[in-house]
N, C-alpha and C. Protein backbone atom coordinates (compact mmCIF):
# COMPACT_ATOMS: atom_id res chain seq x y z
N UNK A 1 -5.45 -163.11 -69.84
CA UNK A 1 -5.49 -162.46 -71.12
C UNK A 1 -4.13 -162.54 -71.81
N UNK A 2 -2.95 -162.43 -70.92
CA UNK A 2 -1.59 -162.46 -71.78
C UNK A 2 -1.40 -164.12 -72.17
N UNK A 3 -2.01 -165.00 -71.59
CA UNK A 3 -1.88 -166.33 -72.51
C UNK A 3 -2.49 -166.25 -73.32
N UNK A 4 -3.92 -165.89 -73.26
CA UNK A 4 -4.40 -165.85 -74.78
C UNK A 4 -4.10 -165.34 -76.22
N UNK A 5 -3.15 -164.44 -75.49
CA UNK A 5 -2.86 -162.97 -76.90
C UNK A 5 -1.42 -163.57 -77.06
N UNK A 6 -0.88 -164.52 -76.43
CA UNK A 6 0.11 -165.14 -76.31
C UNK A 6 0.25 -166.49 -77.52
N UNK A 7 -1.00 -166.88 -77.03
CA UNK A 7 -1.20 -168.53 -77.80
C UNK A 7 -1.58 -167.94 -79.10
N UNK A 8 -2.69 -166.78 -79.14
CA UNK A 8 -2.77 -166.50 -80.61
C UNK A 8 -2.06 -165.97 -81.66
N UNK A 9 -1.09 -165.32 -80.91
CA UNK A 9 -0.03 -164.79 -81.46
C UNK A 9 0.71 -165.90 -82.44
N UNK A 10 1.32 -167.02 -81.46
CA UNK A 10 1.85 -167.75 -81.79
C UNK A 10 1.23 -168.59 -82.81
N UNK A 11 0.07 -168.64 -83.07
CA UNK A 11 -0.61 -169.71 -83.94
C UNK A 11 -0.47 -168.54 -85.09
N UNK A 12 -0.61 -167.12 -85.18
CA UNK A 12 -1.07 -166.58 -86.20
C UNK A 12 0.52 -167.05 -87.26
N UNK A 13 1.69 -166.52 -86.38
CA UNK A 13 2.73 -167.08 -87.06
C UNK A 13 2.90 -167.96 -87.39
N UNK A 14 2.43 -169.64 -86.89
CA UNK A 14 2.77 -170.56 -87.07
C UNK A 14 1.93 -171.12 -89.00
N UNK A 15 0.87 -170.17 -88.79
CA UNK A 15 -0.04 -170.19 -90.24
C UNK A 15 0.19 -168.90 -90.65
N UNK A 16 1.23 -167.98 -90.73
CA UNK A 16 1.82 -166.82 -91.44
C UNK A 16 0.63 -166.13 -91.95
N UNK A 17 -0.40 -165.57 -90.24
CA UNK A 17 -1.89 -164.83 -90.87
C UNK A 17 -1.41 -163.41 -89.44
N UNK A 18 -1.84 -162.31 -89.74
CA UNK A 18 -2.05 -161.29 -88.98
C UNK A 18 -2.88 -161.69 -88.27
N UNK A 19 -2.61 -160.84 -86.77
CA UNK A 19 -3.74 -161.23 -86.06
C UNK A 19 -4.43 -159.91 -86.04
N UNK A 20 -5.60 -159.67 -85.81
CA UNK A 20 -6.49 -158.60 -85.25
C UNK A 20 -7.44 -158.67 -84.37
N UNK A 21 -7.10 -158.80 -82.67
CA UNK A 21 -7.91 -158.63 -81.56
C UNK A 21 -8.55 -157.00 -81.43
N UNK A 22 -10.15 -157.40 -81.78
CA UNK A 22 -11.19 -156.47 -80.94
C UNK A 22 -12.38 -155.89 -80.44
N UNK A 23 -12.73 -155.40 -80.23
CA UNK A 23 -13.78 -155.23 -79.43
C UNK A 23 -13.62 -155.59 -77.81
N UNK A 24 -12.49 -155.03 -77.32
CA UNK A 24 -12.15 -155.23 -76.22
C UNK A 24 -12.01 -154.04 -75.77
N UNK A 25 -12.12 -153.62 -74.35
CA UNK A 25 -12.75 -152.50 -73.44
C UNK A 25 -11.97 -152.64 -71.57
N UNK A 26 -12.72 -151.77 -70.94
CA UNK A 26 -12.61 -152.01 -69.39
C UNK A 26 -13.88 -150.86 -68.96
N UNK A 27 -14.43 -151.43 -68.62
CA UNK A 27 -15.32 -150.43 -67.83
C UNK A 27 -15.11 -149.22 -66.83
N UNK A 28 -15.75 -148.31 -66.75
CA UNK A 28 -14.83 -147.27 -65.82
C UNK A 28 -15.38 -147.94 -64.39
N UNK A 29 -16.19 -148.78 -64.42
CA UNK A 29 -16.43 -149.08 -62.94
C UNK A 29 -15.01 -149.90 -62.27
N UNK A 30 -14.46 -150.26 -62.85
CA UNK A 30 -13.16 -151.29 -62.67
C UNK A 30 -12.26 -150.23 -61.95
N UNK A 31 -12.38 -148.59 -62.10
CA UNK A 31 -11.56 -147.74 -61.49
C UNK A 31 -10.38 -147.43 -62.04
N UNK A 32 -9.95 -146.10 -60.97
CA UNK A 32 -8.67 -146.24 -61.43
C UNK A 32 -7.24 -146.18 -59.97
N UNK A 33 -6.45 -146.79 -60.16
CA UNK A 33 -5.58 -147.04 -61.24
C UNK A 33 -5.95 -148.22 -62.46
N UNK A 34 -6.63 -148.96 -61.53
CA UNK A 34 -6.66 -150.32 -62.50
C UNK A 34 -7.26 -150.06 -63.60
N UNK A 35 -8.00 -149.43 -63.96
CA UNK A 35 -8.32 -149.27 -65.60
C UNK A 35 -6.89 -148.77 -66.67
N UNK A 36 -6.43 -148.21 -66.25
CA UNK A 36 -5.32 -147.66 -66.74
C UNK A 36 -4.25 -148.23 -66.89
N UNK A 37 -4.36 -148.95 -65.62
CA UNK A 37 -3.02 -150.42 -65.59
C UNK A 37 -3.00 -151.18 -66.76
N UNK A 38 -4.85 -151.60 -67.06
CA UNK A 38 -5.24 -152.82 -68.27
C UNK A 38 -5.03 -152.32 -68.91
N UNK A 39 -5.33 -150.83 -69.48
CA UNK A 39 -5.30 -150.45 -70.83
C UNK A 39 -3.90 -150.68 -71.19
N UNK A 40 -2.71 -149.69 -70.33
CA UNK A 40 -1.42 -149.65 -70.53
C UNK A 40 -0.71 -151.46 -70.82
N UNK A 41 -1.16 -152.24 -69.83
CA UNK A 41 -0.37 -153.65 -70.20
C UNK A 41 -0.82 -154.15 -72.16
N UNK A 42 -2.34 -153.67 -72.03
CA UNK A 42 -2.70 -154.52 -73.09
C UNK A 42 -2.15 -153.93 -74.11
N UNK A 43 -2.18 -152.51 -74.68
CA UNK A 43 -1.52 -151.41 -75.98
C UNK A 43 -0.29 -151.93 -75.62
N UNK A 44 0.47 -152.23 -74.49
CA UNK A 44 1.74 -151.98 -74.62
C UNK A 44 2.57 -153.91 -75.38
N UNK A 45 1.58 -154.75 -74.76
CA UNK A 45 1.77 -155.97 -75.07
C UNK A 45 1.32 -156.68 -76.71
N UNK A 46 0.07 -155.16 -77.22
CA UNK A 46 -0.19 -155.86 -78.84
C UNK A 46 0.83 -154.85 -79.56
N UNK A 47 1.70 -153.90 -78.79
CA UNK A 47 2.34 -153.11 -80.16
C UNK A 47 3.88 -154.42 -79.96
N UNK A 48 4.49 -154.10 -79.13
CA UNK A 48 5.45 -155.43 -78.63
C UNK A 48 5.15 -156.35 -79.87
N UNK A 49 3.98 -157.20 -79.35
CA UNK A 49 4.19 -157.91 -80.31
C UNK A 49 3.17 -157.61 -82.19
N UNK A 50 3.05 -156.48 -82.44
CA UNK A 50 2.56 -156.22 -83.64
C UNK A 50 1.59 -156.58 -83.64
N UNK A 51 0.10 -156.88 -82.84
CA UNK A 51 -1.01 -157.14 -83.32
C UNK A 51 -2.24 -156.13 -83.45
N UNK A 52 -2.39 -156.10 -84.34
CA UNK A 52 -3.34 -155.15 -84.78
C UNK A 52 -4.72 -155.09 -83.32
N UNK A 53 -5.18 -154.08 -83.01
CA UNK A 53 -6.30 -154.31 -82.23
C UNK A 53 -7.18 -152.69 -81.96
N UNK A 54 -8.54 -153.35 -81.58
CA UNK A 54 -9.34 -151.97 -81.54
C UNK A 54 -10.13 -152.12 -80.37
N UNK A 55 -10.22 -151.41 -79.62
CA UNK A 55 -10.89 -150.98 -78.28
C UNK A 55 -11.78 -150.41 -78.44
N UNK A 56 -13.04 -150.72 -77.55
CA UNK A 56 -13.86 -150.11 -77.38
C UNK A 56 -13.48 -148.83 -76.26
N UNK A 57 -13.68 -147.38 -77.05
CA UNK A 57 -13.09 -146.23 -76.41
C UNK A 57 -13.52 -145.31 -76.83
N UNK A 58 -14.11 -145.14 -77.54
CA UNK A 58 -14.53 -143.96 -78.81
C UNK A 58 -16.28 -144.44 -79.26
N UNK A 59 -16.66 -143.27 -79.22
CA UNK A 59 -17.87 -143.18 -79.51
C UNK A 59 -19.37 -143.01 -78.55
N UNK A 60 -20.02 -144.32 -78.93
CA UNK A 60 -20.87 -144.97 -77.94
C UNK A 60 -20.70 -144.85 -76.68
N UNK A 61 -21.45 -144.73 -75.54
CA UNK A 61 -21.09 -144.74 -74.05
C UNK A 61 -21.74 -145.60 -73.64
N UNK A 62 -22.62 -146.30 -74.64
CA UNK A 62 -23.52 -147.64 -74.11
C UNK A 62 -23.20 -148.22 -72.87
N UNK A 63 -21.78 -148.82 -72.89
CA UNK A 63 -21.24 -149.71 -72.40
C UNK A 63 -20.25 -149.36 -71.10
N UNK A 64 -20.62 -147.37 -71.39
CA UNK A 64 -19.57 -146.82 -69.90
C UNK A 64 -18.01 -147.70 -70.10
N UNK A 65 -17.41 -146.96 -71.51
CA UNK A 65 -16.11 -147.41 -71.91
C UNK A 65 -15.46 -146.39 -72.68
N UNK A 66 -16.22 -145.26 -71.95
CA UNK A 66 -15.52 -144.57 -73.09
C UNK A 66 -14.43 -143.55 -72.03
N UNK A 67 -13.49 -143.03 -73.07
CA UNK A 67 -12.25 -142.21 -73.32
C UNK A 67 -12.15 -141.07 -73.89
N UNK A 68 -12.11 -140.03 -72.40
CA UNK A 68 -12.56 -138.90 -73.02
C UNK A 68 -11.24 -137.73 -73.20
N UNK A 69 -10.76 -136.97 -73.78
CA UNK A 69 -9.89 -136.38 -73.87
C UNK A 69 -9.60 -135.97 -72.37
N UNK A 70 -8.35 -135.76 -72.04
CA UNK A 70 -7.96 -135.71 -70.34
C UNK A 70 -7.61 -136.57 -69.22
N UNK A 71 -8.28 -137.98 -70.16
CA UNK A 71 -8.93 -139.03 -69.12
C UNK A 71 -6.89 -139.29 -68.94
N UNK A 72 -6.60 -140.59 -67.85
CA UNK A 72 -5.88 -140.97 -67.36
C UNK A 72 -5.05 -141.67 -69.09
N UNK A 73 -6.42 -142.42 -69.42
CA UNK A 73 -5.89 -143.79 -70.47
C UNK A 73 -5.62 -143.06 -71.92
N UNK A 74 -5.54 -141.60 -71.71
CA UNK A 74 -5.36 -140.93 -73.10
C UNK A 74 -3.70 -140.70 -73.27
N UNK A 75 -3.12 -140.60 -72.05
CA UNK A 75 -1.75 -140.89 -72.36
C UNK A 75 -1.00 -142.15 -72.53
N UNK A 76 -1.88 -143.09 -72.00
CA UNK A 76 -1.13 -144.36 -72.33
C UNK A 76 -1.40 -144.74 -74.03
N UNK A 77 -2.26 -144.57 -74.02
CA UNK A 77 -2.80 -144.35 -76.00
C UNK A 77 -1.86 -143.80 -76.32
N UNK A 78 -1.18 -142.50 -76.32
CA UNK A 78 -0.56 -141.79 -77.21
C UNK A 78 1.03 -142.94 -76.74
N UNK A 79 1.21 -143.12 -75.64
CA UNK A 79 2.92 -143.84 -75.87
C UNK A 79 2.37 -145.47 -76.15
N UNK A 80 1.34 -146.05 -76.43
CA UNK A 80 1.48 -147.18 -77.50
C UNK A 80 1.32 -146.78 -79.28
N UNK A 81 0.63 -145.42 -79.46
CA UNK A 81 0.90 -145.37 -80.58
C UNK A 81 2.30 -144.94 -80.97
N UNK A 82 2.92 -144.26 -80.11
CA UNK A 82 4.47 -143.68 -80.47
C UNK A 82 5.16 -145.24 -80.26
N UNK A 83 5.45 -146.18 -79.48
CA UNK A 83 5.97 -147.59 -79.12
C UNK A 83 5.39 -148.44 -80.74
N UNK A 84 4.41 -148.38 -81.41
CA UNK A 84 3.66 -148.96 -82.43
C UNK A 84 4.66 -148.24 -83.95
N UNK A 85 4.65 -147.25 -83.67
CA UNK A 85 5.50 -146.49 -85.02
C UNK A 85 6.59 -146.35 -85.17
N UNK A 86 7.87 -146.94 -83.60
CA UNK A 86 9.20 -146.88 -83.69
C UNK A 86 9.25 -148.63 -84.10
């Protein structure tokens, strides 16, 4: 995943376009720590590099992806949005 968000990155600059990765998720079956690991690398790797992106986390439970106030991945949310606004 970090080559991909890597290579696209790089192309978005190379054609001076924003990028916006989403509809991307982790299932709670994946566990934890490791759910928390992905979430934290990925928020922490699109604010780094400025790319806009939206997770599936909110709402729907269709998909057993959701983020519920308390959960583990609600603090890593709040220090990529604070890392996103400095």
């Amino acid at each position: 995943m970090a080559w991909y968000i890597d290579e696209t990155f790089k192309i978005g600059q190379e054609v001076g376009k924003p990028i916006l990765h989403e509809e991307w998720g982790v299932m709670k079956e994946v566990g934890e720590p490791m759910r928390t690991e992905v979430y934290q690398y990925m928020l922490y790797l699109y604010a780094q590099n400025k790319i806009c992106n939206l997770f599936n986390g909110w709402g729907d439970d269709e998909a057993n992806m959701m983020i519920f106030k308390g959960d583990n991945e609600t603090g890593v949310i709040s220090q990529a949005i604070t890392l996103w606004n400095n």
